[in-house]
Protein backbone atom coordinates (compact mmCIF):
# COMPACT_ATOMS: atom_id res chain seq x y z
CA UNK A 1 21.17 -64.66 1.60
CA UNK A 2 21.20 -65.68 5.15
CA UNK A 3 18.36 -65.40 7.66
CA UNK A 4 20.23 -62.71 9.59
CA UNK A 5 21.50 -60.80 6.37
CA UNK A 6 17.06 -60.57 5.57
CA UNK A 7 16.35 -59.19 9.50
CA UNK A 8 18.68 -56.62 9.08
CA UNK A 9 17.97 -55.41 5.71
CA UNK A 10 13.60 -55.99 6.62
CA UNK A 11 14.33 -53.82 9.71
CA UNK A 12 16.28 -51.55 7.80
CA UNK A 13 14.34 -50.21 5.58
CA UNK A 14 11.09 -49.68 7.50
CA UNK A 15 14.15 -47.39 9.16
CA UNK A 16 14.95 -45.65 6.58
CA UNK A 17 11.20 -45.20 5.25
CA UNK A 18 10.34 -44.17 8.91
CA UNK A 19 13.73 -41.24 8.97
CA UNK A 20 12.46 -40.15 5.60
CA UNK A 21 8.43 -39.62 6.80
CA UNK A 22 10.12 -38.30 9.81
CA UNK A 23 12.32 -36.24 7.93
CA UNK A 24 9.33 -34.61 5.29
CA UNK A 25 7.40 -34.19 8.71
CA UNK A 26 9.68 -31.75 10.02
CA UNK A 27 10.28 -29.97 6.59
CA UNK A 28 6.50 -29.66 6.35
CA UNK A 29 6.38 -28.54 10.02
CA UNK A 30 9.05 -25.67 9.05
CA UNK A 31 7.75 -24.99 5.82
CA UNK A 32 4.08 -24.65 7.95
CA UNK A 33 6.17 -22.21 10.27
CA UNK A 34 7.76 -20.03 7.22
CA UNK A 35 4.11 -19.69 5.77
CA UNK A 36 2.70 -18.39 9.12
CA UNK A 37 5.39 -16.06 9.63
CA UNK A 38 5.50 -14.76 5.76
CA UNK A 39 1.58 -14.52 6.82
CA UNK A 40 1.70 -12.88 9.73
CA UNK A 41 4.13 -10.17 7.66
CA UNK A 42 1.60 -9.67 5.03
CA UNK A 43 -1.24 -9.13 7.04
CA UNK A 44 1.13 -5.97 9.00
CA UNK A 45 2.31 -5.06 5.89
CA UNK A 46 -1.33 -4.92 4.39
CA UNK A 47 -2.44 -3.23 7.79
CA UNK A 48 0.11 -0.62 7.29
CA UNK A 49 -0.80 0.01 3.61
CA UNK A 50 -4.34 0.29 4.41
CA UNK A 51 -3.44 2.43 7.01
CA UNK A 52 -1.23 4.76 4.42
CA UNK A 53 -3.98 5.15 2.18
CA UNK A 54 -6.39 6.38 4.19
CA UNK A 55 -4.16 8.80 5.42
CA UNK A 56 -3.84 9.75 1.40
CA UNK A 57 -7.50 9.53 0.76
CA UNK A 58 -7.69 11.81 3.86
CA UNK A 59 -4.94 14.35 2.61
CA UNK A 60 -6.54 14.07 -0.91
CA UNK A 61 -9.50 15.04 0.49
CA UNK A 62 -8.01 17.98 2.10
CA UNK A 63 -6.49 18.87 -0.83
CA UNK A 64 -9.24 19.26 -3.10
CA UNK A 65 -11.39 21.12 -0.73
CA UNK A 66 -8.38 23.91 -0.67
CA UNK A 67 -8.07 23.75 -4.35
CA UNK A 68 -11.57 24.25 -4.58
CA UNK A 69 -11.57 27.18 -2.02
CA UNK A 70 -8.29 28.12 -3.90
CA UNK A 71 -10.19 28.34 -7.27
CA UNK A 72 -12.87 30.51 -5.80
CA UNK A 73 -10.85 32.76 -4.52
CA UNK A 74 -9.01 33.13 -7.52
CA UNK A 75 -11.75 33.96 -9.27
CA UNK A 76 -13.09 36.70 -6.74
CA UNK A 77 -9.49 38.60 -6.82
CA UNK A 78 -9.53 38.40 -10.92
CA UNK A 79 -13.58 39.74 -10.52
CA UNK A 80 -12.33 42.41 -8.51
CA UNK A 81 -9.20 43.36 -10.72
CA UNK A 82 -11.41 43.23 -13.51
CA UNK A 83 -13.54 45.67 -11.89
CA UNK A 84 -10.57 47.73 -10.96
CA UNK A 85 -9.20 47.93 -14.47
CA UNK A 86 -12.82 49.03 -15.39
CA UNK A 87 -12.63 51.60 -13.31
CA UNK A 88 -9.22 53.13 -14.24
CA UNK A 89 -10.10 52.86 -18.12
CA UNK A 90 -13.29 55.62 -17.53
CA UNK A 91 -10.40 57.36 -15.21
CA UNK A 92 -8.23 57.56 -18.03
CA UNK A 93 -10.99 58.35 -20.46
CA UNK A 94 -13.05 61.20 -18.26
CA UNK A 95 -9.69 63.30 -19.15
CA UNK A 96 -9.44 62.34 -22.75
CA UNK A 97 -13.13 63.38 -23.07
CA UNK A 98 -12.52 66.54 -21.08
């Protein structure tokens, strides 16, 4: 091989290993950029959900305080239609005993 033939290729390839560090530089550089972005749309996304379920815990909440106040209630109208029915069945008997 002749001296010039050796140059070329010796300044060749620190060339071509130069393009290829530059070239995994800049696909680490974008592949930095994707990761900050995908990031950046987890932590909104995880802002949001948090966000979400607190407004669900809070509606829970509400929720079981009506269903509680719902229950009670319940309970007072079927005490007082129990009391009612009471009443009508010595009604209905005061005649029969008459």
């Amino acid at each position: 091989m002749s001296l010039r033939a050796i140059e070329e290729v010796s300044t060749q390839v620190p060339a071509d290993d130069f393009q290829a560090l530059e070239d995994k530089v800049y696909r680490t550089i974008e592949l930095y950029k994707s990761a900050r972005e995908a990031r950046a749309v987890a932590e909104r996304d995880v802002q949001r959900l948090r966000e979400q379920l607190e407004d669900r815990e809070e509606e829970a909440e509400t929720l079981r305080r009506e269903l509680v106040a719902l229950r009670r209630e319940r309970e007072e109208v079927r005490a007082r239609v129990e009391r009612m029915l009471v009443q009508i069945d010595r009604m209905a008997e005061e005649p029969a005993a008459s």
